[in-house]
Every structure is written in C-alpha cells, then in structure tokens.
Protein backbone atom coordinates (compact mmCIF):
# COMPACT_ATOMS: atom_id res chain seq x y z
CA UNK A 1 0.00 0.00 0.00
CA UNK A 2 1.27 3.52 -1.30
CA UNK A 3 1.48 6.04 1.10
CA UNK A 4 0.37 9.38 0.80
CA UNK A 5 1.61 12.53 1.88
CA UNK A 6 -0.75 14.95 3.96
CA UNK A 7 -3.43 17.26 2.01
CA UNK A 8 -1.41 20.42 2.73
CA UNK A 9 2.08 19.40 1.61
CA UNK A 10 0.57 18.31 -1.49
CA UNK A 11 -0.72 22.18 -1.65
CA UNK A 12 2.63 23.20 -0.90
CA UNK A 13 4.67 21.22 -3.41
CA UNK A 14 2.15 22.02 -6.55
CA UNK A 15 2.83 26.08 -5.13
CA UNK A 16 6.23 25.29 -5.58
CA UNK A 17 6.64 23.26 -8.87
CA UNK A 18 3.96 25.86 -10.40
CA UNK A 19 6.39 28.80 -8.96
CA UNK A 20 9.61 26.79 -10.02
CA UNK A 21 11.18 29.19 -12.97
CA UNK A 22 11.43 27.38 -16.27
CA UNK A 23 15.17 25.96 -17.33
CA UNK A 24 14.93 29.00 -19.44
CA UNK A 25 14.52 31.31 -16.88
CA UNK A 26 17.52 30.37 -15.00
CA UNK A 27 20.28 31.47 -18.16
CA UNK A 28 21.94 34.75 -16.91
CA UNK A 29 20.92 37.50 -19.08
CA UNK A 30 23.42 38.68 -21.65
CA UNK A 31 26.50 40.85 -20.03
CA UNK A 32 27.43 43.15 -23.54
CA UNK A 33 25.45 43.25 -27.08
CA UNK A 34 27.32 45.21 -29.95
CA UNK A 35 25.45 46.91 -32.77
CA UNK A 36 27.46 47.58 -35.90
CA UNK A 37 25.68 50.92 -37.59
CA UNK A 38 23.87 53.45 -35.71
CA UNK A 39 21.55 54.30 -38.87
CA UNK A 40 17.53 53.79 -38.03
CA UNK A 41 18.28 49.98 -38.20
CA UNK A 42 20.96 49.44 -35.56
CA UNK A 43 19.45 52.68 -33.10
CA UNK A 44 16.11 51.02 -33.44
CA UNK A 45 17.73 47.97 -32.33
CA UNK A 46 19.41 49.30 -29.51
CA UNK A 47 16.52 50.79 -28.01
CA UNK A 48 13.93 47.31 -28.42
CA UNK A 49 16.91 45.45 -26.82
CA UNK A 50 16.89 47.72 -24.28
CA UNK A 51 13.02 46.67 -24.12
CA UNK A 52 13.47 43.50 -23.84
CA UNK A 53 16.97 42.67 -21.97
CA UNK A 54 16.43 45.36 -19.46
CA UNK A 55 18.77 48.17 -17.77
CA UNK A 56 21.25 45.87 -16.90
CA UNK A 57 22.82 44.83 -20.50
CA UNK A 58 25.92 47.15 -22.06
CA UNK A 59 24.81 47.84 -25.48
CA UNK A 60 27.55 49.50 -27.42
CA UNK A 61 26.71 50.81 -31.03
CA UNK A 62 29.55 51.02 -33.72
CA UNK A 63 29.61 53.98 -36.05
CA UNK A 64 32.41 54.84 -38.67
CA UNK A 65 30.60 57.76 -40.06
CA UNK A 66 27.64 60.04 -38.35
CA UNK A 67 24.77 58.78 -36.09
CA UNK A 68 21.82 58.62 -38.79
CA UNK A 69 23.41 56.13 -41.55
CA UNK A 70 21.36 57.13 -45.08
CA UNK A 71 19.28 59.06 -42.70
CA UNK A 72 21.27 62.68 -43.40
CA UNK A 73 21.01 66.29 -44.37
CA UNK A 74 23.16 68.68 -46.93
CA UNK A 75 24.01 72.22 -46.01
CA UNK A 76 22.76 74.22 -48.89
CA UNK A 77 23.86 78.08 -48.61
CA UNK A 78 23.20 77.87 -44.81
CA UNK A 79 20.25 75.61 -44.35
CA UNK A 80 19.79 71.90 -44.17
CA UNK A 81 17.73 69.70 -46.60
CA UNK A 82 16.95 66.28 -46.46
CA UNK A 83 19.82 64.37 -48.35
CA UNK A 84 18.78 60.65 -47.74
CA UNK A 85 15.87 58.91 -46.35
CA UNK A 86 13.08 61.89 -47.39
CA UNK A 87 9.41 60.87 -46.13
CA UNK A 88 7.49 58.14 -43.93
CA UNK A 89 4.31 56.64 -44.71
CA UNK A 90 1.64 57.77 -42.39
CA UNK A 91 0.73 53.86 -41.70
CA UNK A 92 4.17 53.39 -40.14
CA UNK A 93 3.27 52.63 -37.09
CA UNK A 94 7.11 52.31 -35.12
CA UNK A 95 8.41 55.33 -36.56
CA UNK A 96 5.37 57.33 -35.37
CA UNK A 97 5.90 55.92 -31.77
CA UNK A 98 9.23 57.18 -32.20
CA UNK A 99 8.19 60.47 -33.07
CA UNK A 100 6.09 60.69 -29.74
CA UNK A 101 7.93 59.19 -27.66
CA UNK A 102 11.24 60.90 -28.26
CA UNK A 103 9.41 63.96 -28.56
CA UNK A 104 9.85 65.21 -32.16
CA UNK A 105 7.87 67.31 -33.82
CA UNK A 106 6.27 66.77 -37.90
CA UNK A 107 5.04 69.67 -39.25
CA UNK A 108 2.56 70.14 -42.02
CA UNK A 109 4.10 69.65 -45.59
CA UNK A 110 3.53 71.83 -47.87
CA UNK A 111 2.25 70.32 -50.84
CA UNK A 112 3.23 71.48 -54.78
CA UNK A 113 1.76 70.21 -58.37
CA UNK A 114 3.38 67.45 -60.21
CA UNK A 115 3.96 66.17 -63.68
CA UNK A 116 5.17 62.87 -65.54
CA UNK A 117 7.25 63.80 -68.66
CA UNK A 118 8.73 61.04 -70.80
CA UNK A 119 12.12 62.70 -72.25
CA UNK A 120 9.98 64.26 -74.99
CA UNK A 121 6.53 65.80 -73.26
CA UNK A 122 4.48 65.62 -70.13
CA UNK A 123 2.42 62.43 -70.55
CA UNK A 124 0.23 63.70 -67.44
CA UNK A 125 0.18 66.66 -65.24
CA UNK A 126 -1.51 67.83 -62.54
CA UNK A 127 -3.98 70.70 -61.50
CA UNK A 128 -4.58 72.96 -59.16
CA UNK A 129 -8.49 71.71 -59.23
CA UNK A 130 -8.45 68.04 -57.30
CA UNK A 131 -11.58 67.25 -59.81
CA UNK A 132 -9.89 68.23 -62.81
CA UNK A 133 -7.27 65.99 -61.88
CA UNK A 134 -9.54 63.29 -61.24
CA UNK A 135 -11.16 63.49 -64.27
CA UNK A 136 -7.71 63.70 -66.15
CA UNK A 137 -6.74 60.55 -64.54
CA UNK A 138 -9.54 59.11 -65.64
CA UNK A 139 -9.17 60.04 -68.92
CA UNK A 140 -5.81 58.99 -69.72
CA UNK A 141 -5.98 55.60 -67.40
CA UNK A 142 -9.59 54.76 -67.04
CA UNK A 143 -10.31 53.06 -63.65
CA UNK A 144 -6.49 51.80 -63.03
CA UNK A 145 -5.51 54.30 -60.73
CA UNK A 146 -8.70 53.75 -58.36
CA UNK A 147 -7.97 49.79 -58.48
CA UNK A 148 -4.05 50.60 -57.92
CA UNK A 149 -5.07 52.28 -54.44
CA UNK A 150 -7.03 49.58 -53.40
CA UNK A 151 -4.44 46.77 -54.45
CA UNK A 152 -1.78 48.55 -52.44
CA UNK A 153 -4.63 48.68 -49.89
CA UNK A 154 -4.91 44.87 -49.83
CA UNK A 155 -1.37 44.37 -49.45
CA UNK A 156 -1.24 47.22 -46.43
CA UNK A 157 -3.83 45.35 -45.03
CA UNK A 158 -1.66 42.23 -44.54
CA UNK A 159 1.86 44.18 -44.21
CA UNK A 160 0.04 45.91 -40.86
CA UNK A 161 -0.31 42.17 -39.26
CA UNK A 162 3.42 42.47 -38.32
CA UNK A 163 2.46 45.05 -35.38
CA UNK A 164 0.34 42.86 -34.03
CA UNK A 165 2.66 39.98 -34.50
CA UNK A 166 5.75 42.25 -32.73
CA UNK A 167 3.46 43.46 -30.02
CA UNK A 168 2.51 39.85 -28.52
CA UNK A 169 6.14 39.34 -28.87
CA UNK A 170 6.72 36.50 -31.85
CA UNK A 171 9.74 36.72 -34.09
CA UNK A 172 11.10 35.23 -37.43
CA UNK A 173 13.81 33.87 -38.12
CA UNK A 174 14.20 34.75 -41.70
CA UNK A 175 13.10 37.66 -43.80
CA UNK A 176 11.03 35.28 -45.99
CA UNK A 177 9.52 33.70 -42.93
CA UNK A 178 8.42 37.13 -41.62
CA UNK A 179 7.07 37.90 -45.10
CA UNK A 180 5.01 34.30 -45.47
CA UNK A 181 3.26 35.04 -41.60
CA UNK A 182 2.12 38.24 -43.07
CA UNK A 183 0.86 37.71 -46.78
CA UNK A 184 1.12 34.12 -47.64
CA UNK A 185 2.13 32.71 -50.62
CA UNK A 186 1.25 36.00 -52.57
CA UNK A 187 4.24 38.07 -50.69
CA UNK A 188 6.85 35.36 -51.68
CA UNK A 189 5.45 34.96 -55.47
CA UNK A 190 5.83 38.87 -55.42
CA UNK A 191 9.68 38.60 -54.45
CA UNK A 192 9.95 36.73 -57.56
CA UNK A 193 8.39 38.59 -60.36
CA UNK A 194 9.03 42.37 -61.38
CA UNK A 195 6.19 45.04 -60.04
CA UNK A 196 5.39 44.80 -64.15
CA UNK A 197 4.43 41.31 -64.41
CA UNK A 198 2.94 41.14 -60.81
CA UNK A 199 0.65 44.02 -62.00
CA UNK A 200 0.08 42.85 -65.35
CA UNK A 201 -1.18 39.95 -63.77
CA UNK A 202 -3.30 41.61 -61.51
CA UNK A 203 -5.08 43.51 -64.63
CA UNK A 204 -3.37 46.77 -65.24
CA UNK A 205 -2.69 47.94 -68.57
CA UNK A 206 0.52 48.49 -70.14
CA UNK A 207 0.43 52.37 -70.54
CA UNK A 208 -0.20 52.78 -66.44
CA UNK A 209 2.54 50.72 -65.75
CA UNK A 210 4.94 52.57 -67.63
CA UNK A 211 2.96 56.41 -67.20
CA UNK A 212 2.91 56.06 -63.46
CA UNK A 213 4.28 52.88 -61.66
CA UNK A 214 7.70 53.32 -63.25
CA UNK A 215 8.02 57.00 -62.25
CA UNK A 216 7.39 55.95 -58.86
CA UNK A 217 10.08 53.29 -58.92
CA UNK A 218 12.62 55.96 -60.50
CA UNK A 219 11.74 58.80 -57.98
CA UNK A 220 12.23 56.16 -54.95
CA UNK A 221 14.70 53.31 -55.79
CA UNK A 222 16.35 54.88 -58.88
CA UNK A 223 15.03 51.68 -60.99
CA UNK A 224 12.35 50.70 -63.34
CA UNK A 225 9.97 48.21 -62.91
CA UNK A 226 12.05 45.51 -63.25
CA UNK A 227 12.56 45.36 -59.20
CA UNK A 228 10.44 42.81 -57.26
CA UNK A 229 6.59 42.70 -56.75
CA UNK A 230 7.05 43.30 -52.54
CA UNK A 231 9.01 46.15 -53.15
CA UNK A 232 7.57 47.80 -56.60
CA UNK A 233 4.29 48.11 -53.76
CA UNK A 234 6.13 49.51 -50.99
CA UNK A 235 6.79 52.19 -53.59
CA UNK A 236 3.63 52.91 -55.14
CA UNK A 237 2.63 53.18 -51.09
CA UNK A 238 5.62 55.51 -51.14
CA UNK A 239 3.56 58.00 -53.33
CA UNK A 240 0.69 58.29 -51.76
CA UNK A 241 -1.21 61.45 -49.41
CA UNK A 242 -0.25 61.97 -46.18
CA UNK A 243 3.65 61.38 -46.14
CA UNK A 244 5.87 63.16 -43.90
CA UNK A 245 9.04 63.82 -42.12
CA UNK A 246 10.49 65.08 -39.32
CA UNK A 247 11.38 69.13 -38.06
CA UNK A 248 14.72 69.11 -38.42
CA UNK A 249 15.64 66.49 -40.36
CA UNK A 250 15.19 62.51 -39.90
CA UNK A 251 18.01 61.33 -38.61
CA UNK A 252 16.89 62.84 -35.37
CA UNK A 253 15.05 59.81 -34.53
CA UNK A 254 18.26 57.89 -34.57
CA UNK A 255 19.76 60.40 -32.18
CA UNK A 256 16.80 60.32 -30.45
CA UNK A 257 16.89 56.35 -30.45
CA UNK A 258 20.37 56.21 -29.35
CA UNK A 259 19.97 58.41 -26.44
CA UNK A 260 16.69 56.63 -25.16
CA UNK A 261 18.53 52.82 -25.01
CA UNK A 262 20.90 54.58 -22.66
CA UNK A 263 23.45 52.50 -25.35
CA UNK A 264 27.25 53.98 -25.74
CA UNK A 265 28.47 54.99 -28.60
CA UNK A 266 31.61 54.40 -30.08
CA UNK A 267 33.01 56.08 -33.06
CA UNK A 268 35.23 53.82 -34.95
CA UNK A 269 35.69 51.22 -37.82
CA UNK A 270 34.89 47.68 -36.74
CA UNK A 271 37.06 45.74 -38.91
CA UNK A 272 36.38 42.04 -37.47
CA UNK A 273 34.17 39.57 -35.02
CA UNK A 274 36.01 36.34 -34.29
CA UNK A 275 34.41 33.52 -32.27
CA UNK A 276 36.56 32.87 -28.62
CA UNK A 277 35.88 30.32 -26.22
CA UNK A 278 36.24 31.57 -22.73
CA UNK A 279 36.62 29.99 -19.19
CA UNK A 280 34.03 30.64 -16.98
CA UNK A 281 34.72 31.10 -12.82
CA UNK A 282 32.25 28.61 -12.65
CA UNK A 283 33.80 26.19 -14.51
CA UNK A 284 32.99 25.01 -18.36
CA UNK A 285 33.11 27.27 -21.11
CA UNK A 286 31.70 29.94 -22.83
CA UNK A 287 31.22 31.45 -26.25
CA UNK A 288 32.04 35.12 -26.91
CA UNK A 289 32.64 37.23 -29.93
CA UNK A 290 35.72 39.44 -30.10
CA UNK A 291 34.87 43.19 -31.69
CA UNK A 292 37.93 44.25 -33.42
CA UNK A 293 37.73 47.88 -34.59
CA UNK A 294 39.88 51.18 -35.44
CA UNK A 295 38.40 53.86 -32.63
CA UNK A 296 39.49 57.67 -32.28
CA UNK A 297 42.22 56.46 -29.60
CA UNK A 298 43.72 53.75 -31.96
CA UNK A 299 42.76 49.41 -32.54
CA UNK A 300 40.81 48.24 -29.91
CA UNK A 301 38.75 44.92 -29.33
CA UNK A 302 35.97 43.94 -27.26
CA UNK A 303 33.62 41.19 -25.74
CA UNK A 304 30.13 40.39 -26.32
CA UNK A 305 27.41 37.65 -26.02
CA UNK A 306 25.21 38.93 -29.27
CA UNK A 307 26.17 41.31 -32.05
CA UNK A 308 24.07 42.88 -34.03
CA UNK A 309 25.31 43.68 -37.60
CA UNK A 310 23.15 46.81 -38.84
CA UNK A 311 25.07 47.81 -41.73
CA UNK A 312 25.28 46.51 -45.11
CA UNK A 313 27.53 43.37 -45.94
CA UNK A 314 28.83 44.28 -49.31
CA UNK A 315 31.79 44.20 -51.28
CA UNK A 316 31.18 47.65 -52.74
CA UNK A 317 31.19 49.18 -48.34
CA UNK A 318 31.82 46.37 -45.82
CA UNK A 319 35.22 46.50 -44.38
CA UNK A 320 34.04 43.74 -41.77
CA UNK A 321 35.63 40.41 -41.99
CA UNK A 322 34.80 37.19 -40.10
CA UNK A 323 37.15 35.04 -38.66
CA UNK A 324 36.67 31.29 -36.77
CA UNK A 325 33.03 30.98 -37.63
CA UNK A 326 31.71 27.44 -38.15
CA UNK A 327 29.91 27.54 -40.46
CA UNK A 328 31.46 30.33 -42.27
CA UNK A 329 29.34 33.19 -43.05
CA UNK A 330 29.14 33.14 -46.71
CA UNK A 331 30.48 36.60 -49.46
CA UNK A 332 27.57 38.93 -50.15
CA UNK A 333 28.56 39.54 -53.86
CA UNK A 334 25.14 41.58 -54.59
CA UNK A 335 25.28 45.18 -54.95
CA UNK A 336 24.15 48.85 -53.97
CA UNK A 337 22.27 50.95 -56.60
CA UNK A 338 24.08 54.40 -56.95
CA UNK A 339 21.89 57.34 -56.55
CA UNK A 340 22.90 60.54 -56.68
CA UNK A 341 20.99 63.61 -55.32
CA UNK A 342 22.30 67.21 -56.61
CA UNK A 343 20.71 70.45 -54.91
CA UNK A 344 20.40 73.35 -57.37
CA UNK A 345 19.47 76.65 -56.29
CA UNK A 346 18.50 78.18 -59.15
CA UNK A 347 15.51 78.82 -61.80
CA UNK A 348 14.58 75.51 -63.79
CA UNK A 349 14.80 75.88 -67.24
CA UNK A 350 10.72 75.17 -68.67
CA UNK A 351 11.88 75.15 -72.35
CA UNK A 352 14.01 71.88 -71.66
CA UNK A 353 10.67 70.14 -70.77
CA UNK A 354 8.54 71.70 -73.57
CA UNK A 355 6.97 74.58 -72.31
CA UNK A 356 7.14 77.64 -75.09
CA UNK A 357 5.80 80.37 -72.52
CA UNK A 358 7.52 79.70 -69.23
CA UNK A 359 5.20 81.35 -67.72
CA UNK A 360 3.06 79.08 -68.12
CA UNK A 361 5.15 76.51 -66.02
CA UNK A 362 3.41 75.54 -62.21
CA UNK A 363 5.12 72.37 -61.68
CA UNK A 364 7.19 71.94 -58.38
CA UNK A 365 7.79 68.29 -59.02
CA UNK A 366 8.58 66.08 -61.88
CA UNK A 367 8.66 62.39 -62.25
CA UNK A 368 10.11 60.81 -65.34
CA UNK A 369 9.28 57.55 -67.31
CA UNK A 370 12.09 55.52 -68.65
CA UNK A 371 13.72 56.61 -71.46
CA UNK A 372 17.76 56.09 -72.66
CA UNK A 373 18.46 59.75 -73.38
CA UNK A 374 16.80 61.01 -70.09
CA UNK A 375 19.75 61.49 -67.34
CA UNK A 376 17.61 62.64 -64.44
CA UNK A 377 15.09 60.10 -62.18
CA UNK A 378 13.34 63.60 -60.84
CA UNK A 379 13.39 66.90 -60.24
CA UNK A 380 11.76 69.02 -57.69
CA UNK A 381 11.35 71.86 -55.14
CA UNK A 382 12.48 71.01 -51.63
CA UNK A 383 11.89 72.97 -48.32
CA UNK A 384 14.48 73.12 -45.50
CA UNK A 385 13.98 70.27 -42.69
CA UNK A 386 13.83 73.12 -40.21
CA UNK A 387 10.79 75.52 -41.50
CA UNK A 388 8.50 72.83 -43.42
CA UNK A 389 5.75 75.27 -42.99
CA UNK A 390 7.17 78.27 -45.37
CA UNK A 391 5.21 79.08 -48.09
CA UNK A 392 6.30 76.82 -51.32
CA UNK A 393 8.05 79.06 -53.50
CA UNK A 394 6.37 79.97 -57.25
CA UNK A 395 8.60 77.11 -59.32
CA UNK A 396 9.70 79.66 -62.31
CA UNK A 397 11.37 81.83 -59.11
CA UNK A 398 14.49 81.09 -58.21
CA UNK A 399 14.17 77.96 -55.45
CA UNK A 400 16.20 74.62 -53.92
CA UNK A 401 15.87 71.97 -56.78
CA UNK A 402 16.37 68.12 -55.53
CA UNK A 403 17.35 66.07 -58.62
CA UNK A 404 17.72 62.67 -58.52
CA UNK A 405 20.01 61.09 -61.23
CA UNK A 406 21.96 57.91 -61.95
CA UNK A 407 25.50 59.48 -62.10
CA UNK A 408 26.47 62.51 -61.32
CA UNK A 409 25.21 65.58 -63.07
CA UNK A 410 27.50 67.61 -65.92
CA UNK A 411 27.45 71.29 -65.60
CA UNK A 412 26.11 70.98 -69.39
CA UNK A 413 23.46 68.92 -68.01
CA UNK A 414 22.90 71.65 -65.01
CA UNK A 415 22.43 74.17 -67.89
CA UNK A 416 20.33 72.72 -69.61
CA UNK A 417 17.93 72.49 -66.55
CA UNK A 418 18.30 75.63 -64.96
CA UNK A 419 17.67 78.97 -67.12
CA UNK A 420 20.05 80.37 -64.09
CA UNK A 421 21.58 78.93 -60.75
CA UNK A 422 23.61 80.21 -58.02
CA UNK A 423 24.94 77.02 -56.15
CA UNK A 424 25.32 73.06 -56.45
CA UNK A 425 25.36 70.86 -54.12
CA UNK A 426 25.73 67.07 -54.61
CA UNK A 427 25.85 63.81 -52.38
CA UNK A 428 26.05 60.42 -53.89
CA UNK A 429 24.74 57.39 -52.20
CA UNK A 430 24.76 53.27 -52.18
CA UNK A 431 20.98 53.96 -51.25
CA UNK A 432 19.40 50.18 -51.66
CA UNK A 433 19.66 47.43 -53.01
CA UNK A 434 19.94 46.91 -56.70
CA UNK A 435 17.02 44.79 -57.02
CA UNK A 436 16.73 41.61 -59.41
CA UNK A 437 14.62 38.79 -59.51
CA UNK A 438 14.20 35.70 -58.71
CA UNK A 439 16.13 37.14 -54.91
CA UNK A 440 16.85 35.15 -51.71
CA UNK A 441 17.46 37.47 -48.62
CA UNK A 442 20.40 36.96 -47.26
CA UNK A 443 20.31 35.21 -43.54
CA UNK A 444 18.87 37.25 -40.95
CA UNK A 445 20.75 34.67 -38.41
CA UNK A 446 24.61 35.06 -39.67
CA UNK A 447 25.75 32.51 -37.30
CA UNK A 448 24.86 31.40 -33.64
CA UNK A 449 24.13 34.67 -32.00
CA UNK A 450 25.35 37.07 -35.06
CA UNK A 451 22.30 38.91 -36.48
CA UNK A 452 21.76 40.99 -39.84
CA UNK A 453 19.56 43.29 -39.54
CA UNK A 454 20.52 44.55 -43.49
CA UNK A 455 18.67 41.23 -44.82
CA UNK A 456 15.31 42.87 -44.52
CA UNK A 457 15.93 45.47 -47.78
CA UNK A 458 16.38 42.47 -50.20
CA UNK A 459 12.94 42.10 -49.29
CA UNK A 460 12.18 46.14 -49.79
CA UNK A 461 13.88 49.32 -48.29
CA UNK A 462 12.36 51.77 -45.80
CA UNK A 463 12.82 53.18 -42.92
CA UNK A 464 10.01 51.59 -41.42
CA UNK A 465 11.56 48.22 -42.94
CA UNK A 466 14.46 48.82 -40.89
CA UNK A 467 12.68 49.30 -37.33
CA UNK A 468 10.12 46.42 -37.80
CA UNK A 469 13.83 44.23 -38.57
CA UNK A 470 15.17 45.46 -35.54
CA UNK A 471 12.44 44.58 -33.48
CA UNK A 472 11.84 41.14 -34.99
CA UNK A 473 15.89 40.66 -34.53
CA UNK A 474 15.86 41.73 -30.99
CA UNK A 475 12.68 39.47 -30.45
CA UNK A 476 14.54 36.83 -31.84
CA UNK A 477 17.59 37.39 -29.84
CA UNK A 478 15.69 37.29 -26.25
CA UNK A 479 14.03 34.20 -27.44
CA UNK A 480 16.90 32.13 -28.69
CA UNK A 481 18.64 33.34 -25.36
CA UNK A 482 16.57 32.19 -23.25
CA UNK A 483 15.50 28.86 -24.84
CA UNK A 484 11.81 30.29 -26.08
CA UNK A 485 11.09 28.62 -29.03
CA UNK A 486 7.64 28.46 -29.25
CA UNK A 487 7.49 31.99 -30.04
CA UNK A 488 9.49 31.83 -32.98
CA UNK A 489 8.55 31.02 -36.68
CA UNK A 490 4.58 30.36 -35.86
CA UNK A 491 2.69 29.18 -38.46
CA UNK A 492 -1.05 30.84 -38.68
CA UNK A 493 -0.62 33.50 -36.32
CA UNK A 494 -3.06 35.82 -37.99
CA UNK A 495 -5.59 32.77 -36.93
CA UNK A 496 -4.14 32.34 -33.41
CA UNK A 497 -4.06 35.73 -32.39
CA UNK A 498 -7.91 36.58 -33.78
CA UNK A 499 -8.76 33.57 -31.74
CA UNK A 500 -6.73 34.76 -28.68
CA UNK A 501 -9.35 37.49 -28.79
C-alpha cells in the first residue's frame, strides 16, 4: 500500500513546482550586445533590446561615419535639406511611436503640383483643381488608378499584421519567414516577379505601368519596374497622401533612439568579429565574440554575447571580416544601386521640358518615365527640414531643386535644366539594393548569435523596414537566449491571435 503525503504538503509542493522558474529562466541574461551601424536599423535595435533585456545589458553601437546612416542632411547656402531617407508613410506605425515618444515634432508639408514627362513631353500633369485631376486621370488611365489604391490597400492590409505579431512578442527567423506570416504565398510569389508582371497579372494595362508605376520606382529606388513585386508596392505606397518627415531632419530619430537605449556609442571602424571560447569562474566554457575595430584612440577589441550587424555586408562598403566561424558566413557579392541627389538653387529651365511660354510653367515636381536619353530620375522643389511650414516658392522663381540622377550631373546637363543657378550641391549614395529577380534574402541569423539586420531590404527598403527588422531581430535574440522557441517562426498566427481574442 502507497502512502500518501498529507493534504497540505501536497498544496505546498504544486505552489512550488507551479512557482519553479522554467530551465529558461535560470540562463543569466546577456553581459554586452554590440550593434554595428547606428543608422535607423541598428538605433532602433538598440533601443527594443533595451526593451526586452532590461537596464542591466551594455549595449555599445559602432559607427564609422555620423549617427543617422542614409538618414542625413546637406548644407545648402546655410540651411539643411533632407539628403537621404526623405518621407514616412503615415501607416508606419514604429516610426510614429518614435516620433512621440522621443518627442519630435512633424510639421505640415507643404504640398506642390506634379507632372510625368517622358524625355519628350508631359504624358500627365496635374492641377490645381483636385476634380480636374480626377477626371484627367480618368481620362488617360480609365479606372487603373482607383484599383491601384485599393491593391496597395490589400497588401497594407496584410503588411500591418506584423504590429500585431511584434506586439505579442513573436519573431522570425528569416526575412522570408516574416514575409510568409504576413501575406502568404502572394508576398513570396511577389519577391519573384518584377512590379510589371505582378501588375500585369493583376489587370493593369501596359500604358499605367509605364505612365505612373515606373516614375514611382525611379523617384524612390532609382530603378524601373524591373525590381520585385514586394518592393515595386512599398513604392507605389511611397507615393501616396499623407507622407511626412520630421522638423529638423530625420536622422533625429536615430539620435533620439540612441539616447533613449541609454546605449554607448563608439566612433570607430569595426574591422572584425572572431568567435573565442572563454573559461568561466564557474567552470565550463563559454562562447564570446571578439569586436575588433579602429576607434578615435587607436585598434581596440571587445567582448560580447550577441552582435548585431546593422550595416550593409557588401563588397562595394563592408570593411568587416569574419574570422573562426563554423559555419562560415558566406560573401555577399550583390550590390548597392548608386543614386545621386544634386541640390540646385536656381531657376529651372521650362523650355528643356517643352513649355514655349515659361510662364506658363506651375510644376514643383517632376517624375520621369524611362527613357535612354533622359539622365535625371526627378526633379523638384524642396523645403528646409527646419521651416516645413514656409510658403512653397512659385517654381519659375528662383528655389532649392532636388534632382535625382543615376550618375552625377554635368554642368552641361545643369544648364540645360536651370535657365540660371547660383549654387550646387551634390551627395552620392549606395541607397538600396539593386534589385533583381528571382532574390533570396540573405540570412537574418549570420551565425549562432550574429544577427543581420541589413537582410530585410532584399525584401524592400524603408525606414520603417528597418525598425520592424530590428524589433523582430531583438525578439529573436531574447528568445533564442533564453530557450523560447515556441514563439518563434509560428505558423497561422493571424488565426491564433484573432482567436486569442
């Protein structure tokens, strides 16, 4: 005959097995994290790992260059103007919080007339009467720029799931993972066809595509519409009412970013992360990655549990090389798109796009279709980051011209713009990726606890792109960490969490 303990130790044993922390639990939490790249990638990084690892964890972010990344201003005859990363969506959700919660400001934009010319005339323009334009839409593309807004709709719809995902904590593992949990199927085909087919598909004629979807993809990734479905519609999105940008330029919310994860910065090259096996007081083991890197006081290296790479991994930039990894991490031999962005102050020339009687000219931006003997993407008028709210200047007087270009712009070229100009001012960029299809995103897990944050723009790149990677990264950091896999690469969550409800 068993026998059987008394009534209220039972009680007190299930209070203690029920309080007993999970295996997980008991792992330390990490000591130091590095982040390579304090653009809006690795400072949105550094402040969800401060979310989720607590006050206790040294977080130490890397920059060669200035805190911002492709988030940056130009000085242009004594005022600044947004020189990378220009405007945010107004469904983008983290970058808002970070607006509020770091205290920014986003004034109203000023808003100016635009026109699509294709290297000979103006294929479509704008008016100053919303229902004129309407109807001139209309006109010229019958109902396909109606059905456009509510096919990027659709895809919002299902691109929006990933706040829910992030907020009840679940993370991905891979960039195409993250994308499957959100659309399906129909966000992986789009990776691998061009925006043209994947619209062609969905119904849209041949004269939209190349009258208004490739002017988008000129004005925002430099390319035509050859780039991938998932992308292509993150840039038709990109065109739409309602964008904006921050007082004082954008890169203040990686300042701002940096300063709320209480992280330290460090200014300096990294230049490699080697695997080490250390001896712990305890006894046993441990694994540890060695920071190598070039600082203002000469070579230094460094320590850490989890590093964060949140800069691209190309041959055309990286200067980061990998040593002792098993397995290897492997050569990322895809490249950059040059863009280059040239600030004219000066009066555009209206005869070079057609117009007899320049006075006649109202434009303040112009988009451009593809065309060999065309050398600019776009041209048009830009306020400074800190006075949005100035009246937008008449575009025959003389104003700051943005003009996007593949290589840099001639002075014979600058003439033939502008009637007159007074100064030039040009910054070239390896913006985003050069997008081809079929694409595979690189890893988002380099090795055991190496992440890449850069894997998400294969995909599409954004700024909101980069914060919703950080947070899935740093997610998926504090899970693998801890041992919690069942909140990693779910299958149905969309289902689970309505349920949940």
């Amino acid at each position: 005959m068993r026998s059987r303990l008394p009534a209220p130790l039972l009680l007190l044993l299930a209070s203690l097995w029920q309080g007993a922390p999970r295996a997980s639990e008991l792992r330390y939490p990490p000591g130091k994290i590095a982040i390579i790249g304090a653009g809006i990638g690795g400072t949105s990084a550094a402040y969800f790992l401060r979310q989720k690892f607590g006050k206790d964890i040294q977080i130490d972010v890397f920059e060669r260059g200035t805190v911002g990344g492709r988030l940056a201003t130009i000085n242009v005859e004594g005022r600044e103007y947004e020189a990378g990363g220009a405007v945010i969506h107004p469904l983008n959700l983290h970058m808002k919080h970070f607006v509020k919660e770091l205290g920014l400001s986003v004034p109203e934009n000023q808003g100016g007339l635009m026109g699509i010319y294709n290297g000979d005339e103006f294929v479509f323009e704008e008016s100053s009467w919303y229902i004129i334009t309407v109807l001139k839409l209309l006109w010229h593309y019958g109902l396909n720029p109606l059905r456009m807004n509510m096919w990027v709709e659709g895809i919002l719809d299902k691109f929006m799931r990933v706040y829910r995902y992030q907020s009840h904590d679940y993370a991905f593992s891979s960039t195409e993972g993250l994308l499957h949990a959100l659309g399906g199927d129909d966000f992986i085909q789009m990776l691998n066809q061009t925006i043209g087919e994947t619209m062609q598909k969905a119904g849209f004629s041949q004269k939209f595509i190349n009258e208004v979807v490739t002017p988008a993809m000129r004005i925002n990734y430099g390319q035509s519409a050859n780039i991938n479905g998932f992308v292509g519609a993150v840039s038709l999105a990109g065109v739409g009412s309602g964008l904006w940008s921050v007082k004082g330029g954008n890169k203040l919310i990686c300042t701002g970013l940096l300063y709320a994860s209480k992280a330290q910065l460090i200014s300096g090259t990294v230049l490699s992360v080697e695997e080490k096996m250390r001896s712990k007081r305890t006894g046993g083991t441990i694994k540890l990655y060695e920071v190598s890197y070039n600082s203002t006081s000469g070579p230094a290296t460094t320590m850490y549990d989890i590093v964060f790479i949140a800069t691209p991994l190309n041959h055309q930039d990286s200067s980061i090389t990998f040593w002792n990894l098993n397995p290897s991490i492997p050569e990322f031999s895809n490249h950059y798109h040059q863009i280059v962005a040239t600030f004219v102050h000066g009066r555009i020339n209206a005869s070079f796009f057609g117009y007899k009687d320049p006075s006649h000219f109202y434009l303040s931006g112009i988009f451009t279709t593809e065309n060999p003997k065309l050398f600019i993407n776009s041209i048009g008028v830009v306020s400074p980051v800190q006075n949005k709210q100035e009246e937008l200047k008449q575009p025959m007087r003389s104003a700051i011209w943005k003009v996007f270009s593949k290589e840099p712009l001639t002075k014979d070229q600058i003439s033939l713009l502008f009637s007159s100009y007074d100064s030039v001012k040009e910054k070239k960029w390896l913006a985003y990726p050069h997008y081809s299809v079929p694409k595979k995103c690189p890893p988002l897990i380099l090795h055991d606890r190496i992440y890449y944050l850069n894997s998400i723009e294969w995909a599409a790149s954004a700024m909101e792109m980069s914060a919703i990677a950080a947070k899935n990264a740093a997610l998926l950091s504090y899970h693998r960490w801890y041992g919690n896999m069942d909140m990693i690469d779910q299958e149905d969550l969309n289902e689970k969490l309505k349920t949940e409800l």
